[in-house]
C-alpha atoms as a PDB file:
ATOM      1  CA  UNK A   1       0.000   0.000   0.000  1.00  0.00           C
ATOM      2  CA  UNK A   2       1.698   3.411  -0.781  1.00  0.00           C
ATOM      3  CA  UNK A   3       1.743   6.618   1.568  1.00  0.00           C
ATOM      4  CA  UNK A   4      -0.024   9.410  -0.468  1.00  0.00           C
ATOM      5  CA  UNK A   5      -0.371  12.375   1.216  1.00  0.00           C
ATOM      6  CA  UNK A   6      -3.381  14.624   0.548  1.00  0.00           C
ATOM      7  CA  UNK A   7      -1.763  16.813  -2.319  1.00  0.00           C
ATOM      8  CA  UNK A   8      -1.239  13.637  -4.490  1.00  0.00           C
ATOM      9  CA  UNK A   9      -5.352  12.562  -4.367  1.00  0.00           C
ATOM     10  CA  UNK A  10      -7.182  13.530  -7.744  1.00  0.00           C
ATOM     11  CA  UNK A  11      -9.427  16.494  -7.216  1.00  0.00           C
ATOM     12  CA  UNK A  12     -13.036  16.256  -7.001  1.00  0.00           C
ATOM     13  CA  UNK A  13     -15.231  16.254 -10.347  1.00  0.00           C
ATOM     14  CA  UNK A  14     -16.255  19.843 -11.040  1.00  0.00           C
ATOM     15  CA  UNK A  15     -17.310  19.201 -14.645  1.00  0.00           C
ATOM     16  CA  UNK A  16     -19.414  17.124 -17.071  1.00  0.00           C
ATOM     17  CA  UNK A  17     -17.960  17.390 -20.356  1.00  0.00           C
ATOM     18  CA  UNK A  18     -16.056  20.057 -19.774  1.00  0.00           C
ATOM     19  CA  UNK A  19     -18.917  22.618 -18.540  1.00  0.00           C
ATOM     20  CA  UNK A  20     -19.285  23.622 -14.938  1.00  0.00           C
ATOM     21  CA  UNK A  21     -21.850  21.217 -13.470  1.00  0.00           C
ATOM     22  CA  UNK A  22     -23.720  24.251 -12.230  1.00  0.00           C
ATOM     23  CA  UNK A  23     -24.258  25.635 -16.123  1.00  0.00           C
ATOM     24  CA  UNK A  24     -27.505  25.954 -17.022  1.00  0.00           C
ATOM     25  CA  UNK A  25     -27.993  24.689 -20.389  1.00  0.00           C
ATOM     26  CA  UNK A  26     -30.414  24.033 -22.785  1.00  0.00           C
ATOM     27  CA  UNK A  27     -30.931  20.565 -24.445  1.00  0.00           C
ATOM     28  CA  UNK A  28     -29.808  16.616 -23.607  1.00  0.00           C
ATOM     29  CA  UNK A  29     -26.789  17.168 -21.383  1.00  0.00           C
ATOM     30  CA  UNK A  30     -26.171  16.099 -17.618  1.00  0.00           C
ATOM     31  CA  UNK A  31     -26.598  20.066 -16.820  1.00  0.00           C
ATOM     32  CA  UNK A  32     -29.969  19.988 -17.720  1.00  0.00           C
ATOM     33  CA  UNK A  33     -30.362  16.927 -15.876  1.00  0.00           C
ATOM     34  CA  UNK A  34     -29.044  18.205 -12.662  1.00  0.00           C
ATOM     35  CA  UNK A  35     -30.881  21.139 -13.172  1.00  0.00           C
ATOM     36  CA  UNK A  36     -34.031  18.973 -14.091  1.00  0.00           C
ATOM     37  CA  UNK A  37     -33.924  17.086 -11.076  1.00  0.00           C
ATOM     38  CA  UNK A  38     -33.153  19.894  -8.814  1.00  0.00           C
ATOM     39  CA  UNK A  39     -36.413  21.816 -10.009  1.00  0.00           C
ATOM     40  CA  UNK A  40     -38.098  18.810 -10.042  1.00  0.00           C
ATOM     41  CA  UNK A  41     -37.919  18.007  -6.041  1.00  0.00           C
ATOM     42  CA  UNK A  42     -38.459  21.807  -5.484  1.00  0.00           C
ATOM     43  CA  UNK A  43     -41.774  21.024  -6.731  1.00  0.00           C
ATOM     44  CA  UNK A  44     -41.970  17.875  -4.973  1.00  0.00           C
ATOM     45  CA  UNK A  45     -41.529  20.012  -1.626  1.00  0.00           C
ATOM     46  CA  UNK A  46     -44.188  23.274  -2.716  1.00  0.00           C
ATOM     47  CA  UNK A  47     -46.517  20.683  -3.408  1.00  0.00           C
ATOM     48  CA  UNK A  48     -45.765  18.921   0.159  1.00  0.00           C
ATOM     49  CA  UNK A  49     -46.198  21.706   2.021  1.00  0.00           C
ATOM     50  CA  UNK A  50     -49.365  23.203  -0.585  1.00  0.00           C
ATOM     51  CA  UNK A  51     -50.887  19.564   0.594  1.00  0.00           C
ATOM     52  CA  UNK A  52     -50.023  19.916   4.870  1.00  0.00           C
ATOM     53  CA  UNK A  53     -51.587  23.299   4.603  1.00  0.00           C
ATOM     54  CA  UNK A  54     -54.793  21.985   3.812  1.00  0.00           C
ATOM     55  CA  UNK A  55     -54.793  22.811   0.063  1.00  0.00           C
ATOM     56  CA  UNK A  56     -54.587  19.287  -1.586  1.00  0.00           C
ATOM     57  CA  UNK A  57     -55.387  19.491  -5.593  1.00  0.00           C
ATOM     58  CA  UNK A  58     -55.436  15.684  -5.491  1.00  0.00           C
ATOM     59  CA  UNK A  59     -58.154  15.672  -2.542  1.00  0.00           C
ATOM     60  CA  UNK A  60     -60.348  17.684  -4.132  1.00  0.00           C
ATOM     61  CA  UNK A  61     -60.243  15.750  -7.630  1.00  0.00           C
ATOM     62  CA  UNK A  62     -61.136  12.577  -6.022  1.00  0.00           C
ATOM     63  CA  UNK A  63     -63.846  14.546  -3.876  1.00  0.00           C
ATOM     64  CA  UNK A  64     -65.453  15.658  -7.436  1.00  0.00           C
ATOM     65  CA  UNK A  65     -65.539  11.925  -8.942  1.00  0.00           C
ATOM     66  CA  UNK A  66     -66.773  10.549  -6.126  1.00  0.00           C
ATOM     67  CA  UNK A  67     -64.039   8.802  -4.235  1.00  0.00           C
END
């Protein structure tokens, strides 16, 4: 096993085909996928809280059909 100190390790992956990871581009690249999934459990959360506050969209569509 060899001694590597902590200037020798590889540095941590800041880029997806070389393009910050934080970019915010347009079309099928693993930006807009971050970025996809990001907004995507932002919604997940409003839509949470929309629900524990009493306003459930969901709720009332099963309340109109019948359920």
């Amino acid at each position: 096993m060899t001694n590597r100190s902590s200037t020798d390790l590889p540095p941590v992956a800041t880029e997806y085909n070389g393009v910050d990871r934080n970019a915010f581009l347009f079309g099928w690249t693993p930006q807009a996928e971050l970025w996809n999934g990001r907004l995507a459990a932002i919604g997940f959360l409003a839509y949470l809280l929309w629900d524990l506050a009493g306003y459930s969209v969901l709720r009332d569509v099963l309340r109109i059909i019948g359920y």
